[in-house]
Protein backbone atom coordinates (compact mmCIF):
# COMPACT_ATOMS: atom_id res chain seq x y z
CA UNK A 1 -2.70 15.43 19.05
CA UNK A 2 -5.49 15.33 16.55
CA UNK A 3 -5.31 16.94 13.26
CA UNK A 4 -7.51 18.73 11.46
CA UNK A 5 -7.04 16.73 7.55
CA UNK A 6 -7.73 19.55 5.50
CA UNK A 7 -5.14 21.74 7.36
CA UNK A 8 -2.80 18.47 7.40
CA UNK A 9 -2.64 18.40 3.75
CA UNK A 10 -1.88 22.26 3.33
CA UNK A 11 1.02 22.49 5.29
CA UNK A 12 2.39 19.04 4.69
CA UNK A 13 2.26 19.63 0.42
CA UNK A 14 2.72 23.31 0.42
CA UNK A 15 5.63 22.55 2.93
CA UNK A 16 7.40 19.20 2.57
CA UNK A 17 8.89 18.17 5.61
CA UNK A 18 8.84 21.38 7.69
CA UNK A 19 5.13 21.44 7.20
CA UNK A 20 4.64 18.11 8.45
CA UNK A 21 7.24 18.17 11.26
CA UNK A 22 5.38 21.21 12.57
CA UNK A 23 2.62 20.34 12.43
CA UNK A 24 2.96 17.01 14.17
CA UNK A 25 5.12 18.81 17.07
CA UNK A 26 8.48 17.40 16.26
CA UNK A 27 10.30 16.58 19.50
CA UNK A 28 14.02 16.96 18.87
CA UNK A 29 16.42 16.13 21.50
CA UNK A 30 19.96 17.33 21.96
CA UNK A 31 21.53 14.88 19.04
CA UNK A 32 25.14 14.29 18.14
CA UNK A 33 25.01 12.40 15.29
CA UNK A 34 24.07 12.42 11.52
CA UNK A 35 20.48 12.10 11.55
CA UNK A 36 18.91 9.12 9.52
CA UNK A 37 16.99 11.00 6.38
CA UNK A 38 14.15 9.12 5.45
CA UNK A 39 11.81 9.94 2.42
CA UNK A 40 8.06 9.65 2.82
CA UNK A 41 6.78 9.52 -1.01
CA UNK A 42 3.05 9.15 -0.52
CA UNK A 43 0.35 10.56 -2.64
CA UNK A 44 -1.47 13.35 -0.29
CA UNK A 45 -3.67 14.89 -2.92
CA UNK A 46 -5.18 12.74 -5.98
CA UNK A 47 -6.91 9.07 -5.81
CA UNK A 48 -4.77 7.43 -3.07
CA UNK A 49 -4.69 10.56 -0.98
CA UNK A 50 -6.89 8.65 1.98
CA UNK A 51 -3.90 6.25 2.05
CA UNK A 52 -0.69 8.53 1.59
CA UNK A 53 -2.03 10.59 4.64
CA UNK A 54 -2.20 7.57 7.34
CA UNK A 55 1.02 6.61 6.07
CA UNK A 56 2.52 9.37 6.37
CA UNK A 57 1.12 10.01 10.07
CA UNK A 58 2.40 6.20 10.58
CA UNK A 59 5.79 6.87 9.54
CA UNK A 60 6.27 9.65 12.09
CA UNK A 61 4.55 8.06 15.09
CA UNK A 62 6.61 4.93 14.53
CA UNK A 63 10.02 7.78 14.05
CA UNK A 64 8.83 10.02 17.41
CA UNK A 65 8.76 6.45 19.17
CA UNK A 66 11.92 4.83 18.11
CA UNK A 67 13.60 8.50 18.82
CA UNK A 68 12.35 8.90 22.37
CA UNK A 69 13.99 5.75 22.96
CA UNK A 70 17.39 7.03 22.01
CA UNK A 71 16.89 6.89 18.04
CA UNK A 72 19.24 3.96 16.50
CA UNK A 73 22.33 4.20 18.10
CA UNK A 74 22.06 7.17 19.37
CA UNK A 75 20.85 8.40 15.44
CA UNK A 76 17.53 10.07 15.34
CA UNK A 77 15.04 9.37 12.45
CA UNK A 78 14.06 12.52 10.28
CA UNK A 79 11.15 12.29 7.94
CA UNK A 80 11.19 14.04 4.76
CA UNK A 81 7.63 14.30 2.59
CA UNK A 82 6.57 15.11 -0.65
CA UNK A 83 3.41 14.72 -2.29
CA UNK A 84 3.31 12.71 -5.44
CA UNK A 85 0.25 13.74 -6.14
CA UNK A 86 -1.05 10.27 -7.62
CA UNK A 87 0.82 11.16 -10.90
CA UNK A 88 4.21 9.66 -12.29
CA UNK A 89 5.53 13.16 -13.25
CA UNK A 90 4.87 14.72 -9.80
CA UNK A 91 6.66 11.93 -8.37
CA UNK A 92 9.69 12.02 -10.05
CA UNK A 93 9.82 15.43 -9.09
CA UNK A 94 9.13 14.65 -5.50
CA UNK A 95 11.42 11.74 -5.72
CA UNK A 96 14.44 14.05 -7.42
CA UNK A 97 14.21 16.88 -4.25
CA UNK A 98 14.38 13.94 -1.87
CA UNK A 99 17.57 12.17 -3.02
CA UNK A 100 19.17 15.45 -4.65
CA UNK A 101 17.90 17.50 -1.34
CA UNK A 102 17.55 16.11 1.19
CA UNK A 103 19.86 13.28 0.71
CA UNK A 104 17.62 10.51 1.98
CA UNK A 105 18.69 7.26 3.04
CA UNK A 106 15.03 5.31 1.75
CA UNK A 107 12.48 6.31 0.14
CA UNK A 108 9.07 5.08 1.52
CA UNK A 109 5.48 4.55 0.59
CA UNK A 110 5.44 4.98 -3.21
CA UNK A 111 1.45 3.90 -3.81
CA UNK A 112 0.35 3.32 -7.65
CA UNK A 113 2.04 0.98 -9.94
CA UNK A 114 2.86 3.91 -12.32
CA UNK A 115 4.20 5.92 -9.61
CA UNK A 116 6.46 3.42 -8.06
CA UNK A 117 7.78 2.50 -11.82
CA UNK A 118 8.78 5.99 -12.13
CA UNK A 119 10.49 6.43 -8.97
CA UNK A 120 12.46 3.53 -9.29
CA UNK A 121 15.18 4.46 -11.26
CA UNK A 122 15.94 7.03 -9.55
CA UNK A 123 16.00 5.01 -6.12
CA UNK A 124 18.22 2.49 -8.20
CA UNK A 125 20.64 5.12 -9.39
CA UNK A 126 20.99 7.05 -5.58
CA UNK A 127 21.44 3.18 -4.19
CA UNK A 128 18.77 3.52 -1.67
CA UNK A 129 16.09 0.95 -0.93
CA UNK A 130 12.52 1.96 -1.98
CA UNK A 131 9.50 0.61 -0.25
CA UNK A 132 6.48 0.57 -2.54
CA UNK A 133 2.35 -0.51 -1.71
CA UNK A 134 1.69 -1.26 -5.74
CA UNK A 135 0.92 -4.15 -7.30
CA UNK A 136 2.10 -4.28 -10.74
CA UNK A 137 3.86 -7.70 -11.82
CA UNK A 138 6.44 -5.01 -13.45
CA UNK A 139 7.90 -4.38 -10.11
CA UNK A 140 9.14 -7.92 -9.33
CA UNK A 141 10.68 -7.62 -13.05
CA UNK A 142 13.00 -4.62 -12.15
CA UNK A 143 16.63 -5.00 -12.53
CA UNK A 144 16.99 -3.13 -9.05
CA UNK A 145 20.16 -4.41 -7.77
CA UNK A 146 17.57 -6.03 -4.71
CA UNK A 147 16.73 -2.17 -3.80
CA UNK A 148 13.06 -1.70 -4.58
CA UNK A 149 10.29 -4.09 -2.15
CA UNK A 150 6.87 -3.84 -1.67
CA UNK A 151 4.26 -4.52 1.06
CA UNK A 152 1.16 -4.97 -1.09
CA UNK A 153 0.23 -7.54 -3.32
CA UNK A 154 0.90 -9.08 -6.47
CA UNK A 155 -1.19 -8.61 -9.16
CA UNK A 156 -1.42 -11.69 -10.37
CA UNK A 157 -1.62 -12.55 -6.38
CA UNK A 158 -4.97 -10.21 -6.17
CA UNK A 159 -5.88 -11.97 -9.49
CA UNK A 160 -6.34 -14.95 -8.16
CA UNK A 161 -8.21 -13.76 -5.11
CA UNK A 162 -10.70 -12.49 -7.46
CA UNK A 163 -11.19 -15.90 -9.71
CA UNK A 164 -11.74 -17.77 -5.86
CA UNK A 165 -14.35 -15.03 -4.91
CA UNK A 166 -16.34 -15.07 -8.63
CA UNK A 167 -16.03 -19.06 -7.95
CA UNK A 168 -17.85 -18.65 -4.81
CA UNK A 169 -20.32 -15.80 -5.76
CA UNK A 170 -21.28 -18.75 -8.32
CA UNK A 171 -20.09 -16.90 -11.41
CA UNK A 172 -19.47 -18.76 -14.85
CA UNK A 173 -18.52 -15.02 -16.52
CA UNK A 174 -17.07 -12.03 -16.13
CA UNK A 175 -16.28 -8.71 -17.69
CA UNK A 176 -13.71 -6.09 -16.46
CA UNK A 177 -13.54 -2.58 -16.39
CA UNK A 178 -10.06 -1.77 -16.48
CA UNK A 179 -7.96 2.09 -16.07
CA UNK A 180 -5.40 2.39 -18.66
CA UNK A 181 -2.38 2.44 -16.68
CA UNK A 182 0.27 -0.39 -15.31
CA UNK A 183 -1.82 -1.58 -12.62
CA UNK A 184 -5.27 -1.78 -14.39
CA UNK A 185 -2.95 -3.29 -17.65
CA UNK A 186 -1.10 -6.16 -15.33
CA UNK A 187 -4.95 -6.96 -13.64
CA UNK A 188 -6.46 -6.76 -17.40
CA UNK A 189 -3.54 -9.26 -18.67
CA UNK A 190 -3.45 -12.13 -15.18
CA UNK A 191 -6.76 -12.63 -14.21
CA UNK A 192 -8.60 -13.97 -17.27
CA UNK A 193 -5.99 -17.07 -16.93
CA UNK A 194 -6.62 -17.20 -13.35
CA UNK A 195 -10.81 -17.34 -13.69
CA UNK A 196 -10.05 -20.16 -16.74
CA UNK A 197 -8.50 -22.11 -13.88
CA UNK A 198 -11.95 -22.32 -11.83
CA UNK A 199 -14.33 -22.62 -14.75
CA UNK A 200 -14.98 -18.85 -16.06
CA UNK A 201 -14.55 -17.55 -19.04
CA UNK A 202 -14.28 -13.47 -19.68
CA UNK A 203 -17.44 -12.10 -21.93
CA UNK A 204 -16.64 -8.69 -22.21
CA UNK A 205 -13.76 -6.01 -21.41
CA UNK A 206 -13.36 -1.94 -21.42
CA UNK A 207 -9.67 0.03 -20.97
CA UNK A 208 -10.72 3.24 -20.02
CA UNK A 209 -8.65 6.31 -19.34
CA UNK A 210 -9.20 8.32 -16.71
CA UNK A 211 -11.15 11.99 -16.05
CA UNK A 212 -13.53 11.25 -18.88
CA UNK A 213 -16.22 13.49 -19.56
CA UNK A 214 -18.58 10.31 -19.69
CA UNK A 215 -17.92 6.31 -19.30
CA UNK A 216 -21.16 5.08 -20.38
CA UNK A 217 -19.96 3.90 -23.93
CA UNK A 218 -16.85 1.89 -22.09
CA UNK A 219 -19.81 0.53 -19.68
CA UNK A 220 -21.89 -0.63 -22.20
CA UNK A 221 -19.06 -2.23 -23.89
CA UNK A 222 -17.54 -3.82 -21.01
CA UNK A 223 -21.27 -5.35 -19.96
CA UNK A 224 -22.52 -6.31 -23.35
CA UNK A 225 -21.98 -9.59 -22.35
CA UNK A 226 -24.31 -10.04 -19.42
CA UNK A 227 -21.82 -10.96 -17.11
CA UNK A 228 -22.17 -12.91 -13.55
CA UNK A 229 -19.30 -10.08 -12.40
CA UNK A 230 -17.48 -7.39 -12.94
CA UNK A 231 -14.13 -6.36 -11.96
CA UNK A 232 -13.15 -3.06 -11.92
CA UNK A 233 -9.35 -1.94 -11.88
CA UNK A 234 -9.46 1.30 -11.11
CA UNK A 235 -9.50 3.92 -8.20
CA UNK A 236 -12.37 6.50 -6.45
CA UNK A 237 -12.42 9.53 -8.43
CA UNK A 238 -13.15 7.82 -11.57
CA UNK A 239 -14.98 5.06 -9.90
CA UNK A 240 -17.56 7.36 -8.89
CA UNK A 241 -18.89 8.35 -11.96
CA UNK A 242 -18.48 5.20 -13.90
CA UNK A 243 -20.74 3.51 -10.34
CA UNK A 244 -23.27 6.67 -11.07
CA UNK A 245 -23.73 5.88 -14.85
CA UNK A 246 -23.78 2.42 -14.49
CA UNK A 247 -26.53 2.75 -12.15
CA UNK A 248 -28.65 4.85 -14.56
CA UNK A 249 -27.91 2.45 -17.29
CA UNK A 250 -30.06 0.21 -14.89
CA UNK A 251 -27.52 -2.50 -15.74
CA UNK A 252 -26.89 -5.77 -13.71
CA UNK A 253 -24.17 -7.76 -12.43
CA UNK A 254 -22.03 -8.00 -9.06
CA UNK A 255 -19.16 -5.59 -9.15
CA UNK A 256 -16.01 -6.59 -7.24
CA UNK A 257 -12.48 -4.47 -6.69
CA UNK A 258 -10.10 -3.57 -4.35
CA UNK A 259 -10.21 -2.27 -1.09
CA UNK A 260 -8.63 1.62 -2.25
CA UNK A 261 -11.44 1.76 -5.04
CA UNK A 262 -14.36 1.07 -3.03
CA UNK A 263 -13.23 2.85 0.38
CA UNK A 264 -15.59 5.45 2.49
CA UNK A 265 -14.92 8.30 -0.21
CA UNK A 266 -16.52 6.01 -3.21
CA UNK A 267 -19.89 5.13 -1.22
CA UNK A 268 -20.62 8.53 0.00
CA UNK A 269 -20.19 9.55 -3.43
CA UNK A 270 -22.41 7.27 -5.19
CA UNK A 271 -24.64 6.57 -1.94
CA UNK A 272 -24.92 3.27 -0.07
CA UNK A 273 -28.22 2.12 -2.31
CA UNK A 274 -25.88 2.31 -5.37
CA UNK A 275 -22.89 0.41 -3.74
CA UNK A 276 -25.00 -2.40 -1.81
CA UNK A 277 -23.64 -5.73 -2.62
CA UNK A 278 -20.50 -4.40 -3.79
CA UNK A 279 -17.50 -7.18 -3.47
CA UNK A 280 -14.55 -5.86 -1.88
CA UNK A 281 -11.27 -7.37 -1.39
CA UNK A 282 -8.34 -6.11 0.61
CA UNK A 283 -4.89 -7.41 1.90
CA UNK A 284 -5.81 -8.87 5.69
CA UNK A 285 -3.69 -7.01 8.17
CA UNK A 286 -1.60 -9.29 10.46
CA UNK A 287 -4.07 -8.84 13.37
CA UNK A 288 -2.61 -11.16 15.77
CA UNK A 289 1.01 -9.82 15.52
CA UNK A 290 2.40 -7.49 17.95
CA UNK A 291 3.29 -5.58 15.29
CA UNK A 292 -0.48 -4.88 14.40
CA UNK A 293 -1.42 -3.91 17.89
CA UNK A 294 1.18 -1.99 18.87
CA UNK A 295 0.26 -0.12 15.41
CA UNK A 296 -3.06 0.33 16.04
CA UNK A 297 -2.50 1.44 19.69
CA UNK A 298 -0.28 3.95 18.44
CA UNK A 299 -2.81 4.90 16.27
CA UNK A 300 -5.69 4.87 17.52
CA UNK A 301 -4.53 7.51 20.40
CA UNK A 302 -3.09 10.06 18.01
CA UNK A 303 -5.87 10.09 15.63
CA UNK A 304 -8.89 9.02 17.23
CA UNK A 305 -8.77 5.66 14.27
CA UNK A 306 -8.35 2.48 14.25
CA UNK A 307 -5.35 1.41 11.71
CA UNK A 308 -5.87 -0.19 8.45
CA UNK A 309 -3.69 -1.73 5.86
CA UNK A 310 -1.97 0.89 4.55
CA UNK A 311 -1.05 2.16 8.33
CA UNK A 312 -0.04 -1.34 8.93
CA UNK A 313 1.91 -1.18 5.83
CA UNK A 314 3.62 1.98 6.79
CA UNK A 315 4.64 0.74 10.28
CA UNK A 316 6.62 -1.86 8.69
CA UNK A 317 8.08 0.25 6.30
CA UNK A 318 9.31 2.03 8.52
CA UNK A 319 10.54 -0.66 11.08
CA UNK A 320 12.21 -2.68 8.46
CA UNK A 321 14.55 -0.17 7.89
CA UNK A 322 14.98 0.82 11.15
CA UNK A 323 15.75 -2.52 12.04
CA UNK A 324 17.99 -3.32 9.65
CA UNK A 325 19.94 -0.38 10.36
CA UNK A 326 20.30 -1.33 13.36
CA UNK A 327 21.60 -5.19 12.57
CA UNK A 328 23.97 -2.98 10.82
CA UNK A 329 25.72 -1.41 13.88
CA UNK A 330 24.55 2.47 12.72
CA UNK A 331 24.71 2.06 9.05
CA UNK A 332 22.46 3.57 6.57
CA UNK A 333 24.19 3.12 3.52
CA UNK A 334 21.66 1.65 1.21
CA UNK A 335 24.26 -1.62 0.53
CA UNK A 336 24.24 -1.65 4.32
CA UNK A 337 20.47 -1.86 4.77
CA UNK A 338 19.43 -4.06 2.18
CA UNK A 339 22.46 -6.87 3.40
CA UNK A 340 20.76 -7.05 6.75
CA UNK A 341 17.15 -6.51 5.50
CA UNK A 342 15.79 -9.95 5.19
CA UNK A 343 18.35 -11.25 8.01
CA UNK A 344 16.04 -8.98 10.62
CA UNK A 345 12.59 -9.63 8.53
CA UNK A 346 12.63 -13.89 7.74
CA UNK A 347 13.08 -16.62 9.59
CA UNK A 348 14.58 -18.21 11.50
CA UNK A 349 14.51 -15.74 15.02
CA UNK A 350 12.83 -14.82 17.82
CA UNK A 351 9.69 -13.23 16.30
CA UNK A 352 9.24 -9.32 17.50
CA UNK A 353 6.74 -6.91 16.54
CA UNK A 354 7.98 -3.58 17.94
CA UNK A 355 11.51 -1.68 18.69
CA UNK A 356 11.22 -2.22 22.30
CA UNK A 357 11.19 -6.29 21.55
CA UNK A 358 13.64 -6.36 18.86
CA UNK A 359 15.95 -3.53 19.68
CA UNK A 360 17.76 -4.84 22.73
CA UNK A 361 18.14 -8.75 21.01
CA UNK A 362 19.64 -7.26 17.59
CA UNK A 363 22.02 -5.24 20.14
CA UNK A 364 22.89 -8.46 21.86
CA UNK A 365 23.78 -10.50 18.56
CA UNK A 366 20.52 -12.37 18.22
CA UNK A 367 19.06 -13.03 14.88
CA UNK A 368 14.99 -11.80 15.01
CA UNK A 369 12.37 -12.41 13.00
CA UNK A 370 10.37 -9.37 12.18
CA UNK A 371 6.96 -10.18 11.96
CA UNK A 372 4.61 -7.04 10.90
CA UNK A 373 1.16 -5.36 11.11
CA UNK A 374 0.42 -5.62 7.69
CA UNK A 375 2.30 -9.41 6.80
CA UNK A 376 4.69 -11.60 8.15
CA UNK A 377 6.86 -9.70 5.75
CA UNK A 378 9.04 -12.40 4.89
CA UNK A 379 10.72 -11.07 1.75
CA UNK A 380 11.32 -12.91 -1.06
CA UNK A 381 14.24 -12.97 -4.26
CA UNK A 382 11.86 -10.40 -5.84
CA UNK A 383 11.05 -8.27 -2.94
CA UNK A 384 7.68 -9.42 -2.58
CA UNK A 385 5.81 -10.43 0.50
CA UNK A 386 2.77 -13.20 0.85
CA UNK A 387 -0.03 -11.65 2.06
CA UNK A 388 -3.39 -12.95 3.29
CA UNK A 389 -7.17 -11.15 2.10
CA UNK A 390 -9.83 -10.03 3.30
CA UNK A 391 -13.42 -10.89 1.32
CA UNK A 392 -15.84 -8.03 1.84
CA UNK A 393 -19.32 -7.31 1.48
CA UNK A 394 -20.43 -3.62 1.11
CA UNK A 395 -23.70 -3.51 3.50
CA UNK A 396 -25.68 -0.39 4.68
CA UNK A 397 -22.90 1.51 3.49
CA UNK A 398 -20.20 -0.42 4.99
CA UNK A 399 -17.63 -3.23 4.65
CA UNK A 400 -18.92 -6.37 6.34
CA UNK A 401 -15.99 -9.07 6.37
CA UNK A 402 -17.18 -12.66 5.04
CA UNK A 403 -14.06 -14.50 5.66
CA UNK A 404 -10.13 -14.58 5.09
CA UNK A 405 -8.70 -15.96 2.36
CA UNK A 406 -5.00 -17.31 3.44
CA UNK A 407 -2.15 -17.31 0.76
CA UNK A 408 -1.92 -21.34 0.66
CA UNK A 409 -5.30 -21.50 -1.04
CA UNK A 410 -3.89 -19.39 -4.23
CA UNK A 411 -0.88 -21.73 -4.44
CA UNK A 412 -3.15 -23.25 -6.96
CA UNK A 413 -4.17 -20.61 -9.55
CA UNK A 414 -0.35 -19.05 -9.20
């Protein structure tokens, strides 16, 4: 079933859960057990509202399949969603209704450093696992009693990625034009040390905040310079207008970002001429993994799309805990989830990509190894994954991959 997105958003943030289970046909069975809650926290209106919206359709596909199968244990899956709205203070909001609520069991898909930061205390203090696609450094510093993980990369991870690709672009210097908030902060403060390491040297900077009447002063500033590259940290909406006014400035230099900056949204709205050349980099979905197929199959026939990262990061969000509640015989006690957690996700095990491959070997006794759509998500001490990148091109108004940077070659810079 296709759905129309502007009609998707309406019911799904005006509301919550009944909107969404409505309007994705929720096909209950006759159930006679507790049903396992789980909270989809994605941002559905705001900058990262192109991303909250496949996860959230990811999370339910991947619940709809899993309960057609019998559920876990005979358990179905119910998804709960709020909208946080891109904003800290929405989300904690959002965040309160689901634990206080709706009683969830996780709470899933928390995207923006700031948001994810806010949240989890609260996901601390319930004792629920929290699955986040942010990249802050903050996040790995959390005293979270091993409750809050994350999909995404690091920021001083995507740092890294972005000294190797200046290296290779040939730039000596670079200047950065950086949102004030704690994921444009943590990529301000990691990847001048990481371009010292391969022979650059930063010439200018700007912190802007954002939904500023102008940018051009923070522009100028940023490019006084004459830098090789730029790096912005920041997302669409303001992106826009700071690519617009740059562009009238009729100032130089290669820009280069992430993926969620620089999606379809930002070149339609400054035009492909503007955003030609633009360097894009983006976590490299797990392509050859079951996991990643059976995603973008799944996909791909309800929506008519093929599945990116953040729909390859929601399917694992979702299986990991699925999975793990499984290893743990029905339970979905948060203690319960994250003890078995890395026991179905890292190795050693026979590798599965999909609950018809690991569902009947966890029910046997045998240890799997969950390998997903977006990583091998092998979770670390910290929560953290390793995750490979894509190096982009923006060409004719589109991403053109130039190759795929592995983890092993930032080892180095780390």
């Amino acid at each position: 079933m296709r759905i129309d997105r502007r009609e998707f958003l309406r019911t799904t943030v005006a509301g919550g859960a009944a909107g969404i289970l409505g309007e994705l046909g929720w096909r209950g069975v006759a159930w006679g057990q507790e049903a396992v809650r789980i909270g989809a926290l994605t941002p559905l209106t705001g900058g990262g509202a192109v991303y909250g919206t496949s996860m959230v359709r990811t999370y339910q596909l991947v619940a709809d399949e899993i309960n057609k199968a019998g559920g876990i244990l005979g358990r179905k899956i119910q998804i709960f969603t709020e909208d946080t709205q891109t904003n800290p203070d929405a989300a904690v909001r959002a965040a309160r209704k689901l634990v206080d609520v709706n009683k969830v069991h996780a709470i899933l898909g928390t995207w923006s450093s700031a948001v994810t930061l806010a949240v989890a205390p609260i996901a601390i203090e319930a004792g629920i696992p929290q699955f986040c696609v942010s990249s802050s450094p903050a996040i790995s510093a959390l005293k979270d009693n091993d409750l809050v993980y994350r999909t995404a990369y690091r920021q001083d991870v995507i740092s890294a990625v972005y000294a190797l690709a200046a290296q290779k672009l040939g730039a000596k210097t670079a200047a950065m034009m950086i949102l004030n908030n704690p994921y444009g902060i943590g990529l301000r403060d990691s990847f001048p040390n990481r371009f010292a390491k391969v022979g650059g040297r930063i010439v200018g900077q700007a912190t802007y905040n954002p939904s500023q009447s102008s940018y051009r002063s923070d522009i100028q500033q940023a490019l006084s310079g004459k830098p090789d590259v730029i790096l912005f940290g920041g997302y669409t909406p303001d992106g826009i207008q700071i690519f617009k006014e740059w562009f009238q400035l009729g100032l130089g230099g290669t820009w280069m970002g992430p993926g969620f900056a620089f999606d379809q949204k930002f070149i339609q709205g400054i035009g492909a001429q503007v955003a030609e050349g633009i360097v894009v980099v983006e976590g490299a979905t797990n392509t050859e993994s079951s996991a990643y197929k059976h995603a973008n199959e799944l996909y791909r026939t309800a929506h008519g799309e093929a599945a990116d990262f953040f729909v390859g990061m929601g399917y694992d969000h979702l299986m990991v805990v699925a999975l793990s509640i499984l290893a743990a015989k029905g339970d979905s006690a948060g203690k319960a989830i994250v003890a078995n957690l890395r026991k179905v996700t890292n190795p050693p095990g026979e590798v599965v990509g999909t609950w018809a491959e690991a569902s009947p070997l966890i029910q046997a006794g045998k240890k799997v190894n969950y390998e997903g759509a977006s990583s091998a998500v092998d979770f670390d001490e910290n929560g953290d994954v390793r995750t490979d990148f894509g190096l982009y091109r923006i060409k004719g108004g589109k991403w053109a991959l130039g190759q795929v940077m592995r983890y092993g070659e930032l080892t180095p810079l780390l």
